[in-house]
Protein backbone atom coordinates (compact mmCIF):
# COMPACT_ATOMS: atom_id res chain seq x y z
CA UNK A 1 20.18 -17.06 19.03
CA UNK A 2 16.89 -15.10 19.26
CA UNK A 3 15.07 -14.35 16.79
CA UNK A 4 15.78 -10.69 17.28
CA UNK A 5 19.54 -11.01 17.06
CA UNK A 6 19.33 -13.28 13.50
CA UNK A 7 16.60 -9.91 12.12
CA UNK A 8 19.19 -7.83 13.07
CA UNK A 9 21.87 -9.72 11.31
CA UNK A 10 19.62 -10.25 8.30
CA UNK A 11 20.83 -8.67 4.74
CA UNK A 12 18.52 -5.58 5.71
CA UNK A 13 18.49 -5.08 8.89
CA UNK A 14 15.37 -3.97 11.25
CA UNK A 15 16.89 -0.44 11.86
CA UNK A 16 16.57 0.01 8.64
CA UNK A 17 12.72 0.69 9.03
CA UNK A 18 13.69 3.87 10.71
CA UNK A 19 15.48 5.17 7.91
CA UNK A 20 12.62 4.15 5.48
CA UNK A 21 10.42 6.21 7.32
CA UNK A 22 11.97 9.17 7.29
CA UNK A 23 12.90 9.21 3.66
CA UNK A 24 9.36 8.24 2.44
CA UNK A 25 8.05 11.20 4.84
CA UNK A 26 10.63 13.56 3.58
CA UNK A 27 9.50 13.63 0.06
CA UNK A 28 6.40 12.99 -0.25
CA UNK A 29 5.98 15.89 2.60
CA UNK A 30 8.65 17.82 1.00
CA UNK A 31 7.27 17.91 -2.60
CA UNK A 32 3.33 18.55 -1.37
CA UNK A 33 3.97 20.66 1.57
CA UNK A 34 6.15 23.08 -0.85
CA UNK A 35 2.49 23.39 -3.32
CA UNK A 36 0.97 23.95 0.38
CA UNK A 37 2.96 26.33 2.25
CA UNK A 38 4.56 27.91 -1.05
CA UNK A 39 2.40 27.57 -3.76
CA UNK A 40 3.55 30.99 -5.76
CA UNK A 41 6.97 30.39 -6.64
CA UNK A 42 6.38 26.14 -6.43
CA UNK A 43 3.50 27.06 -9.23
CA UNK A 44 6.00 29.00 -11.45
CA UNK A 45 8.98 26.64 -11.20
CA UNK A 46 7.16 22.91 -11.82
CA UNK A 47 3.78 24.49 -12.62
CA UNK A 48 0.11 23.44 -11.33
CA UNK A 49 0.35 20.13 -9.20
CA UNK A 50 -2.76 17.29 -10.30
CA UNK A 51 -2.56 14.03 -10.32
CA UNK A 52 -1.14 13.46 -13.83
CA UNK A 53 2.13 15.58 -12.60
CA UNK A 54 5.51 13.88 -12.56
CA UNK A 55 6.50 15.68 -9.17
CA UNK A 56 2.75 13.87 -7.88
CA UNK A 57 3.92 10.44 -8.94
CA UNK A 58 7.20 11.04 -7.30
CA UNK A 59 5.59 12.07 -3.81
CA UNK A 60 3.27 8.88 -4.51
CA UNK A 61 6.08 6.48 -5.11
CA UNK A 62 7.89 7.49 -1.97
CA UNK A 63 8.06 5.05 -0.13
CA UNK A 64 8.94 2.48 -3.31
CA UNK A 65 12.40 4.85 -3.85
CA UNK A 66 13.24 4.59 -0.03
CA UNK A 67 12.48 0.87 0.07
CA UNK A 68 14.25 -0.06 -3.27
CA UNK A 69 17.11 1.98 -2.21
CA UNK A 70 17.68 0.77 1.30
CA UNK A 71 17.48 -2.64 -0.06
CA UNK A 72 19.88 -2.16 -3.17
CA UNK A 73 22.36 0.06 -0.20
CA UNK A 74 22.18 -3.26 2.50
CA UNK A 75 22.44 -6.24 -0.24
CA UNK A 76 23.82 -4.85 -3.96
CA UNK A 77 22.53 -5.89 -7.57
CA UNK A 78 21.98 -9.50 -6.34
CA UNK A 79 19.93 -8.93 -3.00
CA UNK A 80 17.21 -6.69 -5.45
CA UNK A 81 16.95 -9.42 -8.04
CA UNK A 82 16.07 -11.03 -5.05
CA UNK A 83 13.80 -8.77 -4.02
CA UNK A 84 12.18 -8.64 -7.03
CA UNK A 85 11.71 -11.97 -7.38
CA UNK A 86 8.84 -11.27 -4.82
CA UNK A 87 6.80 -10.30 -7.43
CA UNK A 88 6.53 -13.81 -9.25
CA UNK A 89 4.84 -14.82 -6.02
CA UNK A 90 1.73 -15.54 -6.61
CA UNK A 91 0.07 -19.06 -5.20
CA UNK A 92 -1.62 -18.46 -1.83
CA UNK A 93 -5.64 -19.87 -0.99
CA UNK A 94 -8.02 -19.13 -3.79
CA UNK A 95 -10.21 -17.36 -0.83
CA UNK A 96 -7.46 -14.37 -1.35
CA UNK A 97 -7.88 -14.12 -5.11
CA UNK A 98 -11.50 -14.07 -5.14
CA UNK A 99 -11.66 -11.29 -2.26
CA UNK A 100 -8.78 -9.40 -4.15
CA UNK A 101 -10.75 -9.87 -7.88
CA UNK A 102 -14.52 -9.71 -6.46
CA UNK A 103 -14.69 -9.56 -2.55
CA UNK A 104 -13.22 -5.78 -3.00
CA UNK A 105 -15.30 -4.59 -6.38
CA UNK A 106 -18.30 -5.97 -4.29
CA UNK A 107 -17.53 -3.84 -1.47
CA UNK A 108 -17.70 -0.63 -3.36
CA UNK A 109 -20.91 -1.16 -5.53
CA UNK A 110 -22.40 -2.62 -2.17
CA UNK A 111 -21.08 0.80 -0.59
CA UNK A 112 -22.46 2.99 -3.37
CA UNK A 113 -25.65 1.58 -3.39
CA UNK A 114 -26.25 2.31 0.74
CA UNK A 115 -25.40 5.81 -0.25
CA UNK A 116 -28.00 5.98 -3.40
CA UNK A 117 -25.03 5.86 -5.98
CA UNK A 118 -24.43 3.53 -9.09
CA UNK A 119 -23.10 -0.23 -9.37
CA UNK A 120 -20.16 1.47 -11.82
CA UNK A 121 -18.70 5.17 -12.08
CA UNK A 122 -19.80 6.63 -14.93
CA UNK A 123 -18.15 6.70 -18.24
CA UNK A 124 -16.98 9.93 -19.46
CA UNK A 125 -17.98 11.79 -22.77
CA UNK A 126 -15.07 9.22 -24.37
CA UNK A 127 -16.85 6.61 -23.26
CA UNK A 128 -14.68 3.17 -21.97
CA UNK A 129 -11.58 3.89 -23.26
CA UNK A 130 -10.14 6.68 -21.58
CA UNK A 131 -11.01 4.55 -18.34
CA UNK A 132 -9.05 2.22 -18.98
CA UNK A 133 -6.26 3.98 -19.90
CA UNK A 134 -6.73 5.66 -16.41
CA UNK A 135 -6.92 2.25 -14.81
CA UNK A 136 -3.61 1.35 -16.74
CA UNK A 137 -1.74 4.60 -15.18
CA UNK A 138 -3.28 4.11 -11.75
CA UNK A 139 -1.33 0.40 -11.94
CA UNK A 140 1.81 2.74 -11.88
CA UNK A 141 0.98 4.82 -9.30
CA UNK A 142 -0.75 3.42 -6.20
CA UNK A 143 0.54 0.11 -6.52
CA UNK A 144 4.06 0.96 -6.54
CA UNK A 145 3.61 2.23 -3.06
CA UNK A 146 3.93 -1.01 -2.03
CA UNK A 147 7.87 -2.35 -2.99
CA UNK A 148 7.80 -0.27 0.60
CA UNK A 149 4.85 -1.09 2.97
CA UNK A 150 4.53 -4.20 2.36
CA UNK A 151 7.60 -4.73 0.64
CA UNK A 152 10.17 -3.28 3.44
CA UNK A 153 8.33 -2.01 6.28
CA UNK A 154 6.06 -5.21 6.78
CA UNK A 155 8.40 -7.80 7.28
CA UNK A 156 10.75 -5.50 9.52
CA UNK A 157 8.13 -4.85 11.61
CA UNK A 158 6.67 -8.91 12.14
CA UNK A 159 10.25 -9.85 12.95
CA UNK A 160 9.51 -7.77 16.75
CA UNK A 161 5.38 -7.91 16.84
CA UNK A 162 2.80 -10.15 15.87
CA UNK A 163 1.27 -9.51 12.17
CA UNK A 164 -1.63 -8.02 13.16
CA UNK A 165 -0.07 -5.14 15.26
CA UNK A 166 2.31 -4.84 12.42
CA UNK A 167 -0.67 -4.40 9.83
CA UNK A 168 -2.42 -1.73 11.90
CA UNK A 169 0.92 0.11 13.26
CA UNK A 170 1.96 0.41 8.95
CA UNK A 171 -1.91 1.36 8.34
CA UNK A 172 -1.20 3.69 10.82
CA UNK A 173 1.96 5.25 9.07
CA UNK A 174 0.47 4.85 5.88
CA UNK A 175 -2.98 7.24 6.73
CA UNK A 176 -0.52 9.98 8.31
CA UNK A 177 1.36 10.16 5.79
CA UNK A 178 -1.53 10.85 3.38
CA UNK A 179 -2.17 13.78 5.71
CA UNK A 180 -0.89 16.99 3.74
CA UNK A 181 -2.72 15.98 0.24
CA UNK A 182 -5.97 16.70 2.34
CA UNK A 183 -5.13 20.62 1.87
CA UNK A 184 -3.84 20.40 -1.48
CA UNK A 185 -6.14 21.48 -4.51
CA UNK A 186 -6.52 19.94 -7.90
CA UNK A 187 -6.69 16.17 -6.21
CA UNK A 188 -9.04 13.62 -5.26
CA UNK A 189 -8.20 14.17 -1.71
CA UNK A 190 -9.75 17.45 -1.54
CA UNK A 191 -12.89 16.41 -1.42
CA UNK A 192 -12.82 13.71 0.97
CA UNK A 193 -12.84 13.34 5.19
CA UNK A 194 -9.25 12.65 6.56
CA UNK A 195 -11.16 10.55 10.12
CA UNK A 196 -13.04 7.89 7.13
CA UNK A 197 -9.82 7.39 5.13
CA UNK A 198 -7.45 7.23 8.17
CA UNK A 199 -9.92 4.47 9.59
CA UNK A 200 -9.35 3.19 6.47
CA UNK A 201 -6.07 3.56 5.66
CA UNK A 202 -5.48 1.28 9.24
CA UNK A 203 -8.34 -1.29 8.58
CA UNK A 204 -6.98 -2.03 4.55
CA UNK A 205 -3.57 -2.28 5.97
CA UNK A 206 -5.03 -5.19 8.31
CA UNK A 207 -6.64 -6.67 5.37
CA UNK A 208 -4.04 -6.92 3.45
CA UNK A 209 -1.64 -8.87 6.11
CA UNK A 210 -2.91 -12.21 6.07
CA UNK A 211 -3.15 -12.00 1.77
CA UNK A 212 1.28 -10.87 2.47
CA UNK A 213 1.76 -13.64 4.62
CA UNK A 214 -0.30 -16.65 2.46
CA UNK A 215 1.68 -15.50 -0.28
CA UNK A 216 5.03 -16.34 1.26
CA UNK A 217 5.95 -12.38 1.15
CA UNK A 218 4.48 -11.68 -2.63
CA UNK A 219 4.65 -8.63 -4.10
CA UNK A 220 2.19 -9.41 -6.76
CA UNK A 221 -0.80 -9.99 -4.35
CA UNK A 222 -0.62 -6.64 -2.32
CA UNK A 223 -0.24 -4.42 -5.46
CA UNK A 224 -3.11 -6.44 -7.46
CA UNK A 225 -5.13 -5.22 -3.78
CA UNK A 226 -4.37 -1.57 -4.14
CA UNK A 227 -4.50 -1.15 -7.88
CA UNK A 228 -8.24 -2.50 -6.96
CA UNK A 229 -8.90 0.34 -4.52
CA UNK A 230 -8.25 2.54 -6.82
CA UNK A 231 -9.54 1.23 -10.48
CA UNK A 232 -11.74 3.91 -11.52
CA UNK A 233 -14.20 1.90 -13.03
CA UNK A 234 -15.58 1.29 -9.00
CA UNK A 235 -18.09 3.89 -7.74
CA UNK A 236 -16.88 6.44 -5.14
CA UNK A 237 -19.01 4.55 -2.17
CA UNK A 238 -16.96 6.79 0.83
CA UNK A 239 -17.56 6.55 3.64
CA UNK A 240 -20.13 3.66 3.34
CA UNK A 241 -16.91 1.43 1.57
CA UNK A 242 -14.25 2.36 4.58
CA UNK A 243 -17.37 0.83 7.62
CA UNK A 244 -18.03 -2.51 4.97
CA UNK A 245 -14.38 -3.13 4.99
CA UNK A 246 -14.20 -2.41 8.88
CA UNK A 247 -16.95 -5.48 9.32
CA UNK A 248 -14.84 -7.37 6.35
CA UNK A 249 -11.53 -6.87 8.67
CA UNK A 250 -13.74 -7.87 11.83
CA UNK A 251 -14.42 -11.31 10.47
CA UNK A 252 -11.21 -11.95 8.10
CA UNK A 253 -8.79 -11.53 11.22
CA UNK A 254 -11.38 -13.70 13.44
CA UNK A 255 -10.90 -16.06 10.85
CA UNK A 256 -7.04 -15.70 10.78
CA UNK A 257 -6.88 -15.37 14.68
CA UNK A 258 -4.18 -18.22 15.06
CA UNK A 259 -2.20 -16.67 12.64
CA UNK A 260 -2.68 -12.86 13.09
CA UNK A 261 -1.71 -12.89 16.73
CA UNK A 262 1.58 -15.10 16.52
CA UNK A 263 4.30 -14.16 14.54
CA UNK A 264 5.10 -18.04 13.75
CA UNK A 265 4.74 -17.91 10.22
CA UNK A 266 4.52 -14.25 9.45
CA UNK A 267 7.07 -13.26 6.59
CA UNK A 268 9.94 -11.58 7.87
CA UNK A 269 12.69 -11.39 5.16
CA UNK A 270 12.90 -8.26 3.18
CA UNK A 271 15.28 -10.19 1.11
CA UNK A 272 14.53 -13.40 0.21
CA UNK A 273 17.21 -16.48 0.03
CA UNK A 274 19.00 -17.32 -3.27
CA UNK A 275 17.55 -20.68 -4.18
CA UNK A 276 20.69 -22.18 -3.53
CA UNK A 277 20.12 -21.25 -0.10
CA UNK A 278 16.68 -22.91 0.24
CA UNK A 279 17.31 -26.17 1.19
């Protein structure tokens, strides 16, 4: 049996990805294209959108509701303990953890300073702490993007292509669907380029492949990677940060060649076996 048929016949099946899709881009557009095309009477009912609002975290954790759902819909109270369990995962090469916990902080001073910026963003008048409680809320936003890109939509997609066209085809997905915060006041977004962070978008979405795939499909690894892109304690370094990490991608999938462009090895269960089922 191909490999094909057995994804298809798989607790969540590959047409599946379809439906993720269009759920994540239904409310994430939904919620921020009502502030953008409606903003009088969207003001009055849930009030001024920012990135603190509950209606913002809900557009941001899209594609987490879609994914979760679609896999508790396919495989039940048992498949998501499964599916959960992804997040124990967390041995791959210690080359991963050190670009995850250094390789990406590095990347941002190194960007800041080409740009005549600061090693660190400032502290506010409050000094430290009320960074870190913004790092702390930023692990429950960004981060939790990714029970569906790399959670669902990455392993449905390397069961047809290779991981690397899977990477840049979700990168893809992933900077589109960023699109209408771009026009939306009282965000970060607002004051940045769409062409840098789509480039982006595609070329962290590469990076981030071969960390998915040495981690036996972890969920740990790929959230620890975006809560890092966003921990406020790095300096804003756009758009000298999005070319380093271009060069970065250049070299890591070089380096990863054999196993970017073949999907032998490439994690493609959404869903991963009961240990019973292991042997």
């Amino acid at each position: 049996m191909s490999s094909e048929r057995r994804a298809d016949r798989a607790p969540v099946p590959s047409r599946a990805l379809a439906f993720f899709l269009l759920g994540t881009f239904a409310i994430t557009w939904g919620i921020i294209g009502s502030y953008i095309l409606a903003p009088g009477p969207t003001v009055a009912i849930f009030g001024e959108i920012s990135g603190g609002h509950p209606l913002y975290f809900v557009a941001t954790w899209a594609p987490a509701i879609t994914g979760l759902t679609l896999v508790l819909v396919h495989t039940g109270p048992g498949g998501m303990r499964l599916f959960l369990s992804r997040l124990l995962l967390w041995r791959c090469a210690v080359a991963w953890w050190l670009f995850i916990l250094a390789g990406i902080p590095l990347v941002f001073m190194a960007g800041s300073l080409l740009k005549g910026g600061p090693l660190l963003a400032p502290l506010p008048p409050g000094g430290a702490a009320p960074m870190l409680g913004l790092m702390g809320m930023m692990l429950f936003l960004g981060p939790i993007e990714e029970f569906g890109w790399r959670g669902v939509a990455q392993p449905l997609l390397q069961r047809h292509v290779a991981p690397f066209w899977a990477g840049a085809l979700i990168g893809a997905v992933w900077g589109v669907w960023h699109l209408p915060v771009f026009y939306l006041a009282g965000v970060v977004y607002e004051n940045w380029s769409f062409l840098p962070f789509f480039i982006g978008n595609v070329t962290l979405a590469i990076l981030v492949t071969p960390i998915l795939n040495a981690g036996r499909g972890s969920l740990l690894l790929p959230m620890l990677f975006h809560w890092q892109l966003i921990n406020p304690f790095w300096p804003d370094a756009q758009p000298w940060d999005t070319w380093i990490l271009v060069a970065v991608a250049a070299v890591v999938v070089w380096w990863q060649r054999d196993r970017m462009f073949t999907r032998a090895g490439a994690v493609t269960r959404v869903v991963p076996p009961a240990p019973r089922d292991r042997t």
